[in-house]
Protein backbone atom coordinates (compact mmCIF):
# COMPACT_ATOMS: atom_id res chain seq x y z
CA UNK A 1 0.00 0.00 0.00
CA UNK A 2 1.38 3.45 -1.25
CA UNK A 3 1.79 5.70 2.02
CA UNK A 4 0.85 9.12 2.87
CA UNK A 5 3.78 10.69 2.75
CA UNK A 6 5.23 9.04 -0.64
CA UNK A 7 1.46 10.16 -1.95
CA UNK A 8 1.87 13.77 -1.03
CA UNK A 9 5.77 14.07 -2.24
CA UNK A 10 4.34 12.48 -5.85
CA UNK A 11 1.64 15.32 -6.00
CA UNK A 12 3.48 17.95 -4.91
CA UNK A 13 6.53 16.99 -7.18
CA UNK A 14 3.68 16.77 -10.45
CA UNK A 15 2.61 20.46 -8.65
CA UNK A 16 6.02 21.63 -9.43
CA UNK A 17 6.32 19.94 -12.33
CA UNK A 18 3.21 21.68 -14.17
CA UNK A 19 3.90 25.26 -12.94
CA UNK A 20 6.95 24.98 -15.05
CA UNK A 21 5.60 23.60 -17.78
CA UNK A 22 2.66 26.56 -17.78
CA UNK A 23 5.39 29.04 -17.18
CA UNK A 24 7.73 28.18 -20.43
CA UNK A 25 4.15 27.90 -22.35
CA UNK A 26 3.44 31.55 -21.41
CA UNK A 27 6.69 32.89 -22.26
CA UNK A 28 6.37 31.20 -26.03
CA UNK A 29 3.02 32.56 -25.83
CA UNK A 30 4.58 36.00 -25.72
CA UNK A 31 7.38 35.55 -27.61
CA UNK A 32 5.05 34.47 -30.30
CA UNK A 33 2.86 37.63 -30.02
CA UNK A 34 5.42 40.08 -30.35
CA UNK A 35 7.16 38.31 -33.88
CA UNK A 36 4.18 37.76 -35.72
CA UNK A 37 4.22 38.59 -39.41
CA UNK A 38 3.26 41.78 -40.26
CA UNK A 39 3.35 43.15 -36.55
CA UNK A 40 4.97 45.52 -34.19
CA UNK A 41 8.78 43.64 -34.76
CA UNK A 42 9.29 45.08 -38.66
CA UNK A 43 6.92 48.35 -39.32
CA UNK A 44 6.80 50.24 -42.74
CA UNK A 45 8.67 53.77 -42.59
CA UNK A 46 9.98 56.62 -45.00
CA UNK A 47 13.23 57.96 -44.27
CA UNK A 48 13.24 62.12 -44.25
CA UNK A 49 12.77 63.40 -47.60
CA UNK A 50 12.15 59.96 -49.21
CA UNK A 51 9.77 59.19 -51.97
CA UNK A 52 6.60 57.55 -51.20
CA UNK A 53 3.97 55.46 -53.26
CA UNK A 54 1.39 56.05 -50.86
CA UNK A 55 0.34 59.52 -51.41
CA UNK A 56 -0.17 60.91 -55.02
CA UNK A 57 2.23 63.66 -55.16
CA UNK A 58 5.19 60.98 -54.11
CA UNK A 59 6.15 62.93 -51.14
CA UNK A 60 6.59 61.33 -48.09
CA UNK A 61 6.82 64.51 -46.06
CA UNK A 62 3.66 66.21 -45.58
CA UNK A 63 2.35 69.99 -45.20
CA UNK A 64 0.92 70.90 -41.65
CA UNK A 65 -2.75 69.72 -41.73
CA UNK A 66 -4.66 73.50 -41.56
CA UNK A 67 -5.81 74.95 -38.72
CA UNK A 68 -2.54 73.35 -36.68
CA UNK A 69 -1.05 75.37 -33.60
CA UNK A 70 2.27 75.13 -31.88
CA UNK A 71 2.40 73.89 -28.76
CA UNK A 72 2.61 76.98 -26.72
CA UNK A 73 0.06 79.40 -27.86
CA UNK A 74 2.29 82.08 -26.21
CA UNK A 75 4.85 84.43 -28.51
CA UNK A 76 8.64 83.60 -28.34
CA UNK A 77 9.23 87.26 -26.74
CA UNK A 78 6.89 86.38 -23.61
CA UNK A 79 9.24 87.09 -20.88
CA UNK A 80 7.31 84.20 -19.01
CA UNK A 81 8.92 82.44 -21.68
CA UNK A 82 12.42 83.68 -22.20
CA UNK A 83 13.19 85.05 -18.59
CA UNK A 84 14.66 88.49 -21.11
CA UNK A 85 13.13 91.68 -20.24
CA UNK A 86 12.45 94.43 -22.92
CA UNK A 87 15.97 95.67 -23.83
CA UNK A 88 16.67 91.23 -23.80
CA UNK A 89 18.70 91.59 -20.77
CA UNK A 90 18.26 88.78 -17.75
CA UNK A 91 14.83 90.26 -15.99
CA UNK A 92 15.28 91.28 -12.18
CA UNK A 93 12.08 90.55 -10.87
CA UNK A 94 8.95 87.88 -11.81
CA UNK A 95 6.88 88.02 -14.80
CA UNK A 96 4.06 85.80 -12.77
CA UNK A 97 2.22 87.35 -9.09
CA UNK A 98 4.38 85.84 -6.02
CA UNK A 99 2.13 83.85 -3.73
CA UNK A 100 2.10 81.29 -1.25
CA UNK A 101 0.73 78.98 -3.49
CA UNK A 102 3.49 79.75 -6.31
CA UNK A 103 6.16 79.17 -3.64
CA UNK A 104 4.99 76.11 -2.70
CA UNK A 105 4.42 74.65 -5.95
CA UNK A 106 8.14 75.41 -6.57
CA UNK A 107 8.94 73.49 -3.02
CA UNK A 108 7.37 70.46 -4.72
CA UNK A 109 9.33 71.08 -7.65
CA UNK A 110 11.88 71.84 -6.12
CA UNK A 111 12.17 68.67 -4.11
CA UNK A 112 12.15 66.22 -7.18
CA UNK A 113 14.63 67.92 -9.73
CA UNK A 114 16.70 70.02 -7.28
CA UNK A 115 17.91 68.31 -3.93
CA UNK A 116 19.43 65.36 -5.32
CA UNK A 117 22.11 67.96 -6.03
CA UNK A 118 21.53 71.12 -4.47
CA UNK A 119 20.44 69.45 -1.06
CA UNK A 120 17.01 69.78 0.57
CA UNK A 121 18.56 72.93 2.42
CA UNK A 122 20.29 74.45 -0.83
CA UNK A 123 23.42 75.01 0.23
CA UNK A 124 24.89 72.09 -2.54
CA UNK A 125 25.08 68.70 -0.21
CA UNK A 126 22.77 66.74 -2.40
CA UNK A 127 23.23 62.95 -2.63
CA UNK A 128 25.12 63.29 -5.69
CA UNK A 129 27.96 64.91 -3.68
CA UNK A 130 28.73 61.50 -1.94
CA UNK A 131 29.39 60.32 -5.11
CA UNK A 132 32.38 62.88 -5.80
CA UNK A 133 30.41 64.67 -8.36
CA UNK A 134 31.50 68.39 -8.44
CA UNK A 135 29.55 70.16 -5.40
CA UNK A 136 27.07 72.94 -6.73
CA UNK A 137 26.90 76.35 -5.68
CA UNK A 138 25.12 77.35 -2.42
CA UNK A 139 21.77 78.86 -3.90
CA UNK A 140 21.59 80.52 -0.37
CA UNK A 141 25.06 82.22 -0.61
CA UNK A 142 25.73 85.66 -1.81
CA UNK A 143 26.48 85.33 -5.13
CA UNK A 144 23.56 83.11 -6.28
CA UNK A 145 21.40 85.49 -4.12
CA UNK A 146 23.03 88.57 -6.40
CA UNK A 147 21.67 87.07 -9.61
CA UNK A 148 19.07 87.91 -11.53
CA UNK A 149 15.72 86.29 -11.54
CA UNK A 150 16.20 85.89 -15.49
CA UNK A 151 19.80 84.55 -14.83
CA UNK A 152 18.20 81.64 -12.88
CA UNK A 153 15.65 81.15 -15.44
CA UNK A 154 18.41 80.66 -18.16
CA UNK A 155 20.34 77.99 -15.94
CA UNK A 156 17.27 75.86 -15.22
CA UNK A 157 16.40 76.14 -18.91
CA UNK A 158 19.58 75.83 -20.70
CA UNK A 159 21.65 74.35 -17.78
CA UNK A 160 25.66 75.42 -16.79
CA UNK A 161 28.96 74.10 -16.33
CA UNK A 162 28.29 70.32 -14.85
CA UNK A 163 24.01 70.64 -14.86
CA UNK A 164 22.49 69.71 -17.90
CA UNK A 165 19.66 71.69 -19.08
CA UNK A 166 15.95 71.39 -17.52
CA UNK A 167 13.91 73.08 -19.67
CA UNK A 168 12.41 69.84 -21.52
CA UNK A 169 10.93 68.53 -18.04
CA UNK A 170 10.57 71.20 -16.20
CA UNK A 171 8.16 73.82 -17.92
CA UNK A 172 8.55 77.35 -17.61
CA UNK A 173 5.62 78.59 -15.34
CA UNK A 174 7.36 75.25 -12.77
CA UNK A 175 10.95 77.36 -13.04
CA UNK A 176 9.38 80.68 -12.35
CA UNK A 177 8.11 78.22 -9.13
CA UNK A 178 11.70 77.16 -8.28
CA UNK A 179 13.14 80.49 -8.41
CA UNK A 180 10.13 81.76 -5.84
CA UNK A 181 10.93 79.10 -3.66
CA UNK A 182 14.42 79.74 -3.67
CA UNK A 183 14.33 83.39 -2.83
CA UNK A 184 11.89 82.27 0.06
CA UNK A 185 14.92 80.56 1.50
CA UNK A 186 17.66 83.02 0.74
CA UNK A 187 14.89 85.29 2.39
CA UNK A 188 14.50 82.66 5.39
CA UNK A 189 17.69 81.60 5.47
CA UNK A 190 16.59 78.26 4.54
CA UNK A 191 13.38 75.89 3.78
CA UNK A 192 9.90 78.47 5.11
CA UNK A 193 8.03 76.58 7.57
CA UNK A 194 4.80 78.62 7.57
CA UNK A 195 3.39 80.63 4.58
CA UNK A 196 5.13 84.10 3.94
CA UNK A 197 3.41 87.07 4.75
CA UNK A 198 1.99 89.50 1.88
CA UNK A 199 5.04 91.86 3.12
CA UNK A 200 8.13 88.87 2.52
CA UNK A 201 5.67 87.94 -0.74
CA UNK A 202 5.91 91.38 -2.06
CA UNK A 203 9.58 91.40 -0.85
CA UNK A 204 10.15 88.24 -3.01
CA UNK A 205 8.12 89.78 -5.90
CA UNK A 206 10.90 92.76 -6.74
């Protein structure tokens, strides 16, 4: 007679046995899916400038379809945009109102693209540091606190010596944020802990 225990091992071993099995099966399954004739694997494609059969002219490049807008409906010489005032020097002040709420979206904004180098305090002992990359400047120190608003704008956007630029993930009303926020603690001497009061707003917003 076939004991318990010898029972149990057998199904348990077949157990084991068929989760394998039904885990190679799914991973052909995929495999399968993704190299099917025709599919995602080998796609159809004109190189810039090529000829094409498809449309009649033979053009593969086509005209903007009409009535299509740029992605910023805003002109080029917005200084919301360029961080230039009129004469296309560096601009001194904001082009945006100051408020609590501006400053504290720049916090947040600050907090995920900022402190991993410039520290959560700002004074450039970010993570990054620890790994011998090249310590930034103190954004509470005097000389980034002698910059220009528009100066800061440029760096975020276009990036400086060892920091790349920031302008494709960071949009431009977000840096207008970040410099708020960092004025509120070259103001504070370091991260607020309460909301500003409309006199340090208006302070900020010179």
């Amino acid at each position: 007679m076939t004991s318990f225990l010898s029972y149990s091992g057998s199904k348990s071993h077949a157990l084991k046995a068929g989760l394998v099995w039904a885990i190679l099966l799914g991973g052909l399954l995929l495999l399968a899916g993704c190299q099917q004739t025709g599919n995602m694997e080998v796609q159809p494609y004109n190189r810039p400038l090529s000829q094409s059969d498809f449309f009649a002219d033979g053009r593969s490049a086509r005209n903007f379809v009409p009535g299509t807008v740029s992605q910023t409906d805003q002109k080029v010489d917005d200084p919301a945009l360029t961080g230039l005032d009129a004469n296309g020097q560096p601009r001194a002040g904001f082009p945006v109102p100051v408020t609590n709420d501006l400053v504290k979206r720049g916090q947040e904004r600050f907090n995920i693209y900022c402190v991993p180098c410039h520290g959560a305090s700002g004074h450039g002992d970010g993570r990054v540091v620890s790994f011998k990359f090249p310590k930034p400047p103190d954004l509470l120190g005097d000389e980034v606190k002698e910059l220009p608003n528009g100066k800061i704008f440029d760096v975020i956007t276009n990036g400086t010596g060892k920091m790349f630029p920031y302008g494709y993930r960071v949009k431009a009303p977000d840096r207008w944020a970040v410099i708020a926020y960092i004025r509120a603690m070259q103001l504070k001497n370091g991260p607020p802990t309460r909301d500003l009061t409309p006199e340090e707003l208006q302070q900020l917003g010179k």
